[in-house]
Protein backbone atom coordinates (compact mmCIF):
# COMPACT_ATOMS: atom_id res chain seq x y z
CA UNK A 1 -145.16 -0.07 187.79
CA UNK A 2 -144.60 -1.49 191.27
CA UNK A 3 -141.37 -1.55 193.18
CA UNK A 4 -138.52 -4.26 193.38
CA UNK A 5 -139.37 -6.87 196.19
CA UNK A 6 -136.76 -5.31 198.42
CA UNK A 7 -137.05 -2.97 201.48
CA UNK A 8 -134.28 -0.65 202.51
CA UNK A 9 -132.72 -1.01 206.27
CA UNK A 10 -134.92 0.81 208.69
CA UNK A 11 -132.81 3.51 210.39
CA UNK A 12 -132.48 1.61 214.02
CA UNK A 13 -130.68 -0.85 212.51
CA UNK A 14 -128.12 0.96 210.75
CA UNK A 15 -124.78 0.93 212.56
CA UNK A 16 -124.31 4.31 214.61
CA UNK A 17 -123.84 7.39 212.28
CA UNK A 18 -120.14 8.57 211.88
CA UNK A 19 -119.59 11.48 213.85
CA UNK A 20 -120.37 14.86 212.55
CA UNK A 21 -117.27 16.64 212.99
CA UNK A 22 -115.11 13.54 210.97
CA UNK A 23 -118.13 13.74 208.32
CA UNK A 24 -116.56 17.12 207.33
CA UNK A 25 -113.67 16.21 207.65
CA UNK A 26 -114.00 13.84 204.71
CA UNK A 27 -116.31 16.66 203.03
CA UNK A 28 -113.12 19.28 202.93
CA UNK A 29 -110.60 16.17 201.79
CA UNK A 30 -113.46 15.85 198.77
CA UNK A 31 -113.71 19.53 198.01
CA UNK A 32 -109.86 19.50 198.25
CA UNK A 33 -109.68 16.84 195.43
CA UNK A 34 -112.41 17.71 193.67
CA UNK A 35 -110.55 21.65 193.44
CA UNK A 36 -107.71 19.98 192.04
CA UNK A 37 -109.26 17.58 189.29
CA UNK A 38 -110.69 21.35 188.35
CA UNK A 39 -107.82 22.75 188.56
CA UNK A 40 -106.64 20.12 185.78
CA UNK A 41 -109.65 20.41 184.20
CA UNK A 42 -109.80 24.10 183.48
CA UNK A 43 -106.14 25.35 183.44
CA UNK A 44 -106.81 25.66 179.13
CA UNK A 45 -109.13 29.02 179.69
CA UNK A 46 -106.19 31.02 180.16
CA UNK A 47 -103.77 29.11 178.10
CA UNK A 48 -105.70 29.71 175.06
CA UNK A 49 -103.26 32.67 173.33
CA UNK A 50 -100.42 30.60 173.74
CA UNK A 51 -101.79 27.04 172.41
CA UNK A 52 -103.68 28.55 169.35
CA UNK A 53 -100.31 30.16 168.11
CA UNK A 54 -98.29 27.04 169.08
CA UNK A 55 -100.54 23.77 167.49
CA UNK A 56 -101.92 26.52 164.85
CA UNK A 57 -105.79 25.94 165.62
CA UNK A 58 -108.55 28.27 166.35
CA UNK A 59 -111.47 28.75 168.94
CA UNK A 60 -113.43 25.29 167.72
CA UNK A 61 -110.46 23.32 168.19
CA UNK A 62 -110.27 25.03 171.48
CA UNK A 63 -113.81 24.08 172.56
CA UNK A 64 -113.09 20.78 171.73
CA UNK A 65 -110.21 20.64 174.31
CA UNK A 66 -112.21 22.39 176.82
CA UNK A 67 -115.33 20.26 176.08
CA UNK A 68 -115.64 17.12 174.00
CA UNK A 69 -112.17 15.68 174.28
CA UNK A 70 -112.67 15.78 178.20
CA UNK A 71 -116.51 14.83 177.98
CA UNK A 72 -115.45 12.28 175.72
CA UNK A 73 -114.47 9.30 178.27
CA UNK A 74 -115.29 10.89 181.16
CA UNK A 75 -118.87 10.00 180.03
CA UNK A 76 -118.66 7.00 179.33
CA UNK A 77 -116.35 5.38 182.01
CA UNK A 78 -118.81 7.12 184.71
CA UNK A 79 -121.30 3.91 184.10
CA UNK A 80 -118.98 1.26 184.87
CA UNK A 81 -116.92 3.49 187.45
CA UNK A 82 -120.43 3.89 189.14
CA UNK A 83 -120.71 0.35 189.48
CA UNK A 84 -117.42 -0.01 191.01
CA UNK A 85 -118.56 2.61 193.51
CA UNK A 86 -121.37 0.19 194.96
CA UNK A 87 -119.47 -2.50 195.31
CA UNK A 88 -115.77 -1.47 196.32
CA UNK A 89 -113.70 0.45 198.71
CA UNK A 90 -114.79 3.64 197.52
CA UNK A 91 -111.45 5.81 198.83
CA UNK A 92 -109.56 4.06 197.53
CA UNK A 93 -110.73 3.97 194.44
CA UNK A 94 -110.66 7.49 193.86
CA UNK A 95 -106.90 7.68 195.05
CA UNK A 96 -106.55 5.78 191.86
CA UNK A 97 -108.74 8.02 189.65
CA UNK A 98 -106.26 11.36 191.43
CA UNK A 99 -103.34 8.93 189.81
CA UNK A 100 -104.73 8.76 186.38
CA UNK A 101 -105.69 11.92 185.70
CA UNK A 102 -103.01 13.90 187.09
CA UNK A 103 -100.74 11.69 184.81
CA UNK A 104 -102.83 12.58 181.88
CA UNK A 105 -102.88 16.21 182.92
CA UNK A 106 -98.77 16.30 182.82
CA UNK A 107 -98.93 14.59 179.36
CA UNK A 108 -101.17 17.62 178.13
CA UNK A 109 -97.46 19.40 178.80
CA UNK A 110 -95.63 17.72 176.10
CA UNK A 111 -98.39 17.39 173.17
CA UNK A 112 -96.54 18.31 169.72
CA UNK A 113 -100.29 18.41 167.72
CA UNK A 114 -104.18 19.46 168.53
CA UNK A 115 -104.47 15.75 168.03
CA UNK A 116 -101.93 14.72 170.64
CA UNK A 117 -103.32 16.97 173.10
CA UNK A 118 -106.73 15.77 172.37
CA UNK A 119 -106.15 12.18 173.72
CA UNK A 120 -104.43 13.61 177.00
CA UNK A 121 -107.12 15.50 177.59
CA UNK A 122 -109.17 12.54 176.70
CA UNK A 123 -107.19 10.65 179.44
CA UNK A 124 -107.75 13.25 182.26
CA UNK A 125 -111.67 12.66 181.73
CA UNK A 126 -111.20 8.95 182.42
CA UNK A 127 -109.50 9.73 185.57
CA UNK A 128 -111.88 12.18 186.70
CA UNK A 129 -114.81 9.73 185.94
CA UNK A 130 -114.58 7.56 189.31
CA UNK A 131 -114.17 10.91 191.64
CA UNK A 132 -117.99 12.22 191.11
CA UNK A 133 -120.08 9.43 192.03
CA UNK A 134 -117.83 7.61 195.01
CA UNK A 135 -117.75 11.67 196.68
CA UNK A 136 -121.53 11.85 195.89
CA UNK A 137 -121.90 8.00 197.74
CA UNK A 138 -119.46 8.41 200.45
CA UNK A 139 -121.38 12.35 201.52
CA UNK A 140 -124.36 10.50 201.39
CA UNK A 141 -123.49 7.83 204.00
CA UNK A 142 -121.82 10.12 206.38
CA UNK A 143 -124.58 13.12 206.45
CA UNK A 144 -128.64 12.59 207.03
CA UNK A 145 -130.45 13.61 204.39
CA UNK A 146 -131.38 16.87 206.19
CA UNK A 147 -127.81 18.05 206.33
CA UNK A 148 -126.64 16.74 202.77
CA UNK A 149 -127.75 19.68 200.71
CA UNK A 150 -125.03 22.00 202.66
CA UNK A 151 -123.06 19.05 202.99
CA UNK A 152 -122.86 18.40 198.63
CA UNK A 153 -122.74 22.18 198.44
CA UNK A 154 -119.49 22.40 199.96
CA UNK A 155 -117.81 19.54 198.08
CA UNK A 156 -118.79 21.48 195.18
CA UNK A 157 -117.03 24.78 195.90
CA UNK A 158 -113.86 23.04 195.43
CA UNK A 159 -114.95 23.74 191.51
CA UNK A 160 -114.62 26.89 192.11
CA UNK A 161 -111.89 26.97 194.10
CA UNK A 162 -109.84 24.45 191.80
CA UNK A 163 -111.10 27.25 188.58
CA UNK A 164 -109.93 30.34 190.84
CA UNK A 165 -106.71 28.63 191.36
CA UNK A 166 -106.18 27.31 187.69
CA UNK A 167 -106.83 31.29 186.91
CA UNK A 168 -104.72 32.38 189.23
CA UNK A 169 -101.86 29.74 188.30
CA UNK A 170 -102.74 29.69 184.79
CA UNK A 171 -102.22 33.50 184.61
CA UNK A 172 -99.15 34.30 186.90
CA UNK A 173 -96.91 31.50 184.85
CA UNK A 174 -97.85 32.78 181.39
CA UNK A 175 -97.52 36.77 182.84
CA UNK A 176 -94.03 35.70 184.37
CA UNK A 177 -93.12 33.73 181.27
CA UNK A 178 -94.31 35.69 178.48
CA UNK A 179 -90.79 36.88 177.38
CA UNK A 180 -89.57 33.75 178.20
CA UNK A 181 -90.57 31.22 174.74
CA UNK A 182 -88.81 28.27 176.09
CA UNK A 183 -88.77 27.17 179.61
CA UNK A 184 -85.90 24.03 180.09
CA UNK A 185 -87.22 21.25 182.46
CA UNK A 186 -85.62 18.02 183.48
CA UNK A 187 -86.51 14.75 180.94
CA UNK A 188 -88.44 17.04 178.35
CA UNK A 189 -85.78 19.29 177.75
CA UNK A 190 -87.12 22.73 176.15
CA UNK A 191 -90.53 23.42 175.88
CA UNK A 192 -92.65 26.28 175.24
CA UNK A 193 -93.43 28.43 178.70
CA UNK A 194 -96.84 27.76 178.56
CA UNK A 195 -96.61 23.70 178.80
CA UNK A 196 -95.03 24.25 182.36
CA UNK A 197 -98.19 25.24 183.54
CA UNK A 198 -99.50 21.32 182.81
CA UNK A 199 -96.65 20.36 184.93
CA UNK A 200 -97.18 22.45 187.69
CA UNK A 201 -100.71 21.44 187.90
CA UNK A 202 -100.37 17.37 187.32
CA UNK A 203 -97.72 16.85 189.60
CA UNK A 204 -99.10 17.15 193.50
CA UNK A 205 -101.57 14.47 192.15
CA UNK A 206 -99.75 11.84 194.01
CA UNK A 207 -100.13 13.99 197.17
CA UNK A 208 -104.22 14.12 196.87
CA UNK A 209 -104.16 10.42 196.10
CA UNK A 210 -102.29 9.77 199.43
CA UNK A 211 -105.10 12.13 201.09
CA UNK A 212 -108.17 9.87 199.74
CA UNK A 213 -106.52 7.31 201.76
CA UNK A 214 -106.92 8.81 204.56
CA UNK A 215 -110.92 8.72 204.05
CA UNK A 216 -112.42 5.81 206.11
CA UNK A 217 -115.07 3.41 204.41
CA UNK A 218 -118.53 4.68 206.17
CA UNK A 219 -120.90 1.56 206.43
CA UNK A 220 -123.66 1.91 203.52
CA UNK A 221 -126.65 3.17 204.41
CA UNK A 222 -130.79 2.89 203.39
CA UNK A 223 -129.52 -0.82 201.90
CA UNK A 224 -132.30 -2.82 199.67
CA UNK A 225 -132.70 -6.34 202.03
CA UNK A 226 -133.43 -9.21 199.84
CA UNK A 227 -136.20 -11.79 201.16
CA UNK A 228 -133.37 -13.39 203.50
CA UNK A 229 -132.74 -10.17 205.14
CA UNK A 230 -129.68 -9.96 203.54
CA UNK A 231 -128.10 -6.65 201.75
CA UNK A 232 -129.13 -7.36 198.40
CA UNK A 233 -126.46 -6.58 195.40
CA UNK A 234 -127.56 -4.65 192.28
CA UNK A 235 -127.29 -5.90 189.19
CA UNK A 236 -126.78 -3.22 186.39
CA UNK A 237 -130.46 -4.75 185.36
CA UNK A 238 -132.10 -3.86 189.13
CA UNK A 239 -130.05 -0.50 189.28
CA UNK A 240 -131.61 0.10 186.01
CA UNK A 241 -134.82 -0.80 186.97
CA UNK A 242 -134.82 1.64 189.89
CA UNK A 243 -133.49 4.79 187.68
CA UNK A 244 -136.90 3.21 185.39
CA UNK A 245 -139.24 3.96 188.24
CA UNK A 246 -138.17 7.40 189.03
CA UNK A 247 -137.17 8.30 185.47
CA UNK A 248 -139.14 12.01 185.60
CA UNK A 249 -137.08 12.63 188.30
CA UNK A 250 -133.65 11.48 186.61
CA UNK A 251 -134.69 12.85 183.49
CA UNK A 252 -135.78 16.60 184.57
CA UNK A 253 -132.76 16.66 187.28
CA UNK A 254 -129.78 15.44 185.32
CA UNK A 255 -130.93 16.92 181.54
CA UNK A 256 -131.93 20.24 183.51
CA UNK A 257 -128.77 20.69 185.40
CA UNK A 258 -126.68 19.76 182.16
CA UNK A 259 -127.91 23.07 180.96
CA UNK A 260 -126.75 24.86 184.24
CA UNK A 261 -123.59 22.91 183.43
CA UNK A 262 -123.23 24.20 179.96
CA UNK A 263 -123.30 28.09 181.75
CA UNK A 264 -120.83 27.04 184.10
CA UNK A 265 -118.28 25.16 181.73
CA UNK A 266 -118.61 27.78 179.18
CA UNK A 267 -117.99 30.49 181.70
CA UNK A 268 -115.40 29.20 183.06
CA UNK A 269 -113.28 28.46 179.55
CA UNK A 270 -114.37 31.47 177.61
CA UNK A 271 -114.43 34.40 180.66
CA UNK A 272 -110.87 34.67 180.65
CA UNK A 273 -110.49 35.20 176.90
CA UNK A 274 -113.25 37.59 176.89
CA UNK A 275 -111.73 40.24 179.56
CA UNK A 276 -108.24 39.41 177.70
CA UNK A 277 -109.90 40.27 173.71
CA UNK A 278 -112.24 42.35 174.64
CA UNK A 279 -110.62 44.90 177.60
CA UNK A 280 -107.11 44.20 176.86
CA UNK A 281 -106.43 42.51 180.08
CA UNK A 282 -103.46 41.31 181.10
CA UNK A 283 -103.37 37.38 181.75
CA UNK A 284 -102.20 38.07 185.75
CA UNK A 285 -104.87 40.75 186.04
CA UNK A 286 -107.62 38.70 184.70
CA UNK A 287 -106.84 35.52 186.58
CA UNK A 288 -106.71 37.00 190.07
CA UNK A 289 -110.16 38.75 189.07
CA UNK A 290 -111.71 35.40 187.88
CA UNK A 291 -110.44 33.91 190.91
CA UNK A 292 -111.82 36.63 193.47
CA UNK A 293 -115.22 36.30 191.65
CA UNK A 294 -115.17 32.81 191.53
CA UNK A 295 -114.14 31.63 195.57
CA UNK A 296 -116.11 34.93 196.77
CA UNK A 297 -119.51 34.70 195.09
CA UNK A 298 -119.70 30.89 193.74
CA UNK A 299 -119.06 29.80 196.95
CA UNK A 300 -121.20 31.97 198.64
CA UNK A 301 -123.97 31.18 196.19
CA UNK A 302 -123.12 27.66 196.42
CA UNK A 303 -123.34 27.39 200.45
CA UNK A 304 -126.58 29.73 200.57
CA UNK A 305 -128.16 27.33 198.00
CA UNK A 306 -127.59 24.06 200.00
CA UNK A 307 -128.90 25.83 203.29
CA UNK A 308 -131.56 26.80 202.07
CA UNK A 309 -132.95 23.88 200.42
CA UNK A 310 -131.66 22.18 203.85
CA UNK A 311 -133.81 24.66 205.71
CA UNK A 312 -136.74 24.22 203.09
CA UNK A 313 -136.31 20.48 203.59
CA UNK A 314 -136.24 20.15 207.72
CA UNK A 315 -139.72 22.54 207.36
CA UNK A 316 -141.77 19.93 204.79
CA UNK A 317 -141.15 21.16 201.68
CA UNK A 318 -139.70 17.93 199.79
CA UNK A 319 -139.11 19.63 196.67
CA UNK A 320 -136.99 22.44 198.34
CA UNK A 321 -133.48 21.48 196.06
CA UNK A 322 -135.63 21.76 193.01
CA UNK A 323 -137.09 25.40 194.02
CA UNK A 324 -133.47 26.53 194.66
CA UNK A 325 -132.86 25.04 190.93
CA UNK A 326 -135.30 27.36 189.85
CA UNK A 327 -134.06 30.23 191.52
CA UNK A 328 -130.51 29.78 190.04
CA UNK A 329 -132.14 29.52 186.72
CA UNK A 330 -133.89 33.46 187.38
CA UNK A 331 -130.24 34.53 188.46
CA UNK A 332 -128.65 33.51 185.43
CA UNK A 333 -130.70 34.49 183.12
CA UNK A 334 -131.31 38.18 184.53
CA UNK A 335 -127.88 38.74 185.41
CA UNK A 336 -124.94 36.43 183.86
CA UNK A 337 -126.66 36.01 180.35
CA UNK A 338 -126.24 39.79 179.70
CA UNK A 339 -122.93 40.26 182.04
CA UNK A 340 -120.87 40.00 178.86
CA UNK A 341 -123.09 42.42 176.57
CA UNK A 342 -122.73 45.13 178.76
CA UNK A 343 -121.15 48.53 177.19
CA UNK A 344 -118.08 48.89 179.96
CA UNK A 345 -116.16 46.78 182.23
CA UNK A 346 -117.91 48.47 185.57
CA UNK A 347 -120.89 47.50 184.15
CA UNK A 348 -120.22 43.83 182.84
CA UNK A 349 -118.65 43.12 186.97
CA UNK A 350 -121.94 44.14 188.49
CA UNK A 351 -123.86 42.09 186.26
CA UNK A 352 -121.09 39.32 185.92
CA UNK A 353 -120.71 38.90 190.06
CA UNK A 354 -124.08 38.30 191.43
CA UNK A 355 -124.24 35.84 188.01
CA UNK A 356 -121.78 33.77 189.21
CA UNK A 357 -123.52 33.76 192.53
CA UNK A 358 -126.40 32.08 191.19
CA UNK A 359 -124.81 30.08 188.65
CA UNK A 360 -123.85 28.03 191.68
CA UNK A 361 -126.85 28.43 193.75
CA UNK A 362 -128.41 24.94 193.15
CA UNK A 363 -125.10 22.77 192.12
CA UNK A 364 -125.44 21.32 195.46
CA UNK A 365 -128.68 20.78 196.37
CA UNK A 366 -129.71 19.75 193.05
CA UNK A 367 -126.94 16.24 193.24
CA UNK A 368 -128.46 15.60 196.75
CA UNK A 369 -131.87 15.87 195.32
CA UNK A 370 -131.01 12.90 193.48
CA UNK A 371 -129.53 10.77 195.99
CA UNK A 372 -131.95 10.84 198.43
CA UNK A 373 -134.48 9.07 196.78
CA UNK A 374 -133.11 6.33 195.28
CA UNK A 375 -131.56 3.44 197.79
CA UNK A 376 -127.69 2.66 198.65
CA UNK A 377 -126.87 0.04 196.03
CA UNK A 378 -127.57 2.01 192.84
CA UNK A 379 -126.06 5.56 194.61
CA UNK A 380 -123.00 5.31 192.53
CA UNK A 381 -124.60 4.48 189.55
CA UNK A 382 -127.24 6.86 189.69
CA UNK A 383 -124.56 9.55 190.42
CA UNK A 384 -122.79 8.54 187.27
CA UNK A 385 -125.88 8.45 185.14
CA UNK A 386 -126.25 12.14 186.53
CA UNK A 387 -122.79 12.80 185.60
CA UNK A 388 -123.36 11.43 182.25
CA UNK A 389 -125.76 13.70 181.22
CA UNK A 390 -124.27 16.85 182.79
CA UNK A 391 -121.40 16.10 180.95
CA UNK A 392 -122.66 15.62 177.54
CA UNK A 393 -124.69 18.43 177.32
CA UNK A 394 -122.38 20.79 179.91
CA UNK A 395 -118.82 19.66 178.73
CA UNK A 396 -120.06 19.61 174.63
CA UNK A 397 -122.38 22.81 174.89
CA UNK A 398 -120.70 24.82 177.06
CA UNK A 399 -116.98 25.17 176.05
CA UNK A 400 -118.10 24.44 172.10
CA UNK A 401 -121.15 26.47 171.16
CA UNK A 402 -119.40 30.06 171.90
CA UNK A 403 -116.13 29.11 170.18
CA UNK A 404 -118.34 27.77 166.96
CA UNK A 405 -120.46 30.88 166.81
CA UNK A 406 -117.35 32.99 167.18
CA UNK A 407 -115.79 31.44 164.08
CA UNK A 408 -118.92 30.31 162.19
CA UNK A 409 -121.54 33.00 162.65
CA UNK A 410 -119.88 36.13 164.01
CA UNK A 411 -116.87 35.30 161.98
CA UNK A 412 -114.59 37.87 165.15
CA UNK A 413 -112.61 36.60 168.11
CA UNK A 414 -114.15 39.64 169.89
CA UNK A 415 -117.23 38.82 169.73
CA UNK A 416 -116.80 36.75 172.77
CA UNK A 417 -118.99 38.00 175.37
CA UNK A 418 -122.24 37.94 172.55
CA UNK A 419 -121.46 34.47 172.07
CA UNK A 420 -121.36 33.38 175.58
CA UNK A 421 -124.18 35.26 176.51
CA UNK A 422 -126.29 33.12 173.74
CA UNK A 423 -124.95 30.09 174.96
CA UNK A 424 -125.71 31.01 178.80
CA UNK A 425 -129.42 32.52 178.47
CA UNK A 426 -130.17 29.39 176.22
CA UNK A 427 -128.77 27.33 178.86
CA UNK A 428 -130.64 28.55 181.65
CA UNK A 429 -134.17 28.64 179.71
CA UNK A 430 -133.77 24.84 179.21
CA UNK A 431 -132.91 24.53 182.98
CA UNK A 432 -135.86 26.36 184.28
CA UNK A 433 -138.21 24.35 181.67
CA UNK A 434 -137.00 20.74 182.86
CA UNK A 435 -136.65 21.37 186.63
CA UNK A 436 -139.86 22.72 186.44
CA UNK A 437 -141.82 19.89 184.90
CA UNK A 438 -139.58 17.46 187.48
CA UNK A 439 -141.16 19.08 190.39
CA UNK A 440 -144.65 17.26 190.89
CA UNK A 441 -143.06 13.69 190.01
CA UNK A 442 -140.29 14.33 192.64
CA UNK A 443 -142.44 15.19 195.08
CA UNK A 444 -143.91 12.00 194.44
CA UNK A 445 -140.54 9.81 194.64
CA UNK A 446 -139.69 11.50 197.72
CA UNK A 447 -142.48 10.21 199.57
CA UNK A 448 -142.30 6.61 198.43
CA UNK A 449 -138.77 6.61 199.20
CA UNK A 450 -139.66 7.73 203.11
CA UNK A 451 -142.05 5.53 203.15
CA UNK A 452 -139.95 2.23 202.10
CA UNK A 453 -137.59 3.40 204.97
């Protein structure tokens, strides 16, 4: 199959790269955002107690939540969102997306039934479709694609940082409130404690929206010319088309990292529960451990990840992001898969902490992997593709698969940490198998891609 007749702008006559130091700057406003919409996103883990007894359901219904009822639209929307991100103001429209889905998060606060809650959670994915692919574009036009492993690598602590502080909220408010059953707030009137956690975290949404403005519109970079010279404009058929000549790549990055995503959703809805059923934790105590595992050695593992497959990348080595994907993959499965089996609680934080480290390891490098060889116009789409599959394997397996096998197989709440440790050694088997087979044809798609430059 031969490629579209369109070149991409050579590098001289690209307008002059933003400067460095205001490149980061929009890098921390993205992790900023992107720690809130987790924040929203994973406030349930330690809610769980409270909402079972209230709406009556059990662990499935609560994977659901976590999983499929976000996954659901968030999905979906991605594709068209995408397209919206090659074509329109990009900060703009994720000051939008910060609107929607902090609206939908506040809802969650005054669901009466599972169902109820189900569709606000379904509404918080649709917000939090557009954010992914316009950070993933706008990162790529402000960094070179030397410096956009580290660069992606930092936007994505702010998952960790938005799950550390959803632990850390999540589990102060429910310690403080515990013998406190209703809480009464202005409009709703009295609600159970544990919804005021919901409003606490939807609210400031209008103040991140106001800091996405501030983001200046970088000019688009490594454009497809059309035969007049002119920036040509993807069709959904032409950004198809590209995805269709690099499909080994798509395929073994996005299905592979869908399994890291599965670890990384279920860990962060089922760890909470587990140190609460299975050690007798107390909510406060748990979230403020969570959270000091989570910003100390995610992030860590995070940054070290994207430098390194930066470093690997300035020395020649074009499938460096995909080699630190495999290296996550080892960390997982040697030490997070059996971090919840362990006998004692010294024993499951050794194994649990350098996990986490690696969970993150390649979260980075492996998005900029993908965005560096596919041109400008089809950025946002391809990031939304990505996003697509993560989510549909990471947001259904993850949160779902231990909560079924709790209630289905092992029939016992407390058998928690087995069930997550299934779910996560699966996961990370399936990684290591796809990235692996990925490498040789992304070596390949690299190269083209420099040489169309």
């Amino acid at each position: 199959m031969t490629q579209p007749a369109a070149t991409s702008v050579p590098a001289a006559s690209q307008k002059e790269t933003p400067r460095l130091g205001y490149a980061w700057y929009v890098v921390l406003a993205l992790t900023a955002i992107y720690m809130l919409s987790f924040v929203d996103r994973s406030i349930l883990g330690l809610l769980v107690p409270q909402i079972e007894r209230d709406l009556n359901i059990k662990d499935t219904e609560i994977g659901l939540l976590g999983g499929p009822a976000f996954a659901l639209f968030y999905t979906f929307m991605g594709l068209p969102l995408g397209r919206m991100v090659d074509s329109l103001n990009r900060s703009r429209l994720v000051a939008v997306c910060i609107v929607v889905w902090s609206c939908f998060t506040t809802l969650c606060s005054a669901a009466k039934s599972f169902g109820a809650l189900f569709l606000a959670r379904v509404g918080v994915g649709v917000g939090e479709a557009g954010l992914g692919p316009g950070a993933y574009s706008l990162i790529a036009d402000y960094f070179p694609r030397e410096k956009m492993g580290a660069a992606i690598s930092v936007y994505y602590m702010g998952l960790f940082f938005g799950t550390s502080l959803a632990q850390l909220v999540g589990g102060l408010t429910v310690e403080k409130l515990a013998h406190t059953p209703l809480v009464t707030v202005p409009v709703l009137g009295a609600i159970a404690s544990w919804r005021v956690t919901f409003l606490i975290v939807g609210l400031p949404g209008v103040l991140f929206a106001l800091l996405a403005l501030t983001i200046r519109e970088p000019v688009r970079k490594q454009l497809r010319m059309d035969a007049a010279g002119r920036p040509a404009r993807a069709t959904f058929r032409e950004a198809a088309a590209q995805m269709r000549l690099r499909w080994q790549s798509v395929a073994g990055i996005s299905v592979g990292m869908a399994f890291q995503s599965a670890t990384t959703y279920g860990v962060s809805q089922w760890a909470a529960p587990y140190f609460l059923r299975v050690y007798g934790w107390r909510a406060g105590q748990t979230g403020k451990t969570l959270a000091f595992i989570f910003v100390v050695f995610a992030c860590t593992g995070m940054y070290v990840g994207g430098w390194l497959s930066d470093r690997w990348q300035r020395r020649g080595m074009v499938d460096a992001r995909l080699k630190v994907g495999l290296i996550s993959a080892a960390g997982i499965l040697i030490f997070l898969a059996p971090s919840t089996m362990m006998p004692s609680i010294a024993g499951t934080l050794a194994m649990f902490a350098p996990g986490i480290f690696f969970m993150a390891f390649a979260m980075g490098s492996t998005v900029a992997a993908l965005q560096v060889i596919f041109p400008n116009q089809v950025r946002g789409q391809v990031g939304a593709l990505f996003l697509l599959v993560l989510n549909i394997g990471g947001l259904s397996v993850g949160p779902l698969l231990p909560g079924f096998l709790d209630d289905h197989v092992f029939h016992d709440a407390k058998m928690i940490g087995t069930s997550l440790s299934i779910t996560v050694a699966l996961s990370a088997a399936l990684m290591a198998i796809l990235l692996g087979w990925a490498q040789r044809h992304y070596r390949r798609h690299f190269r083209a891609m420099l040489e169309s430059a």
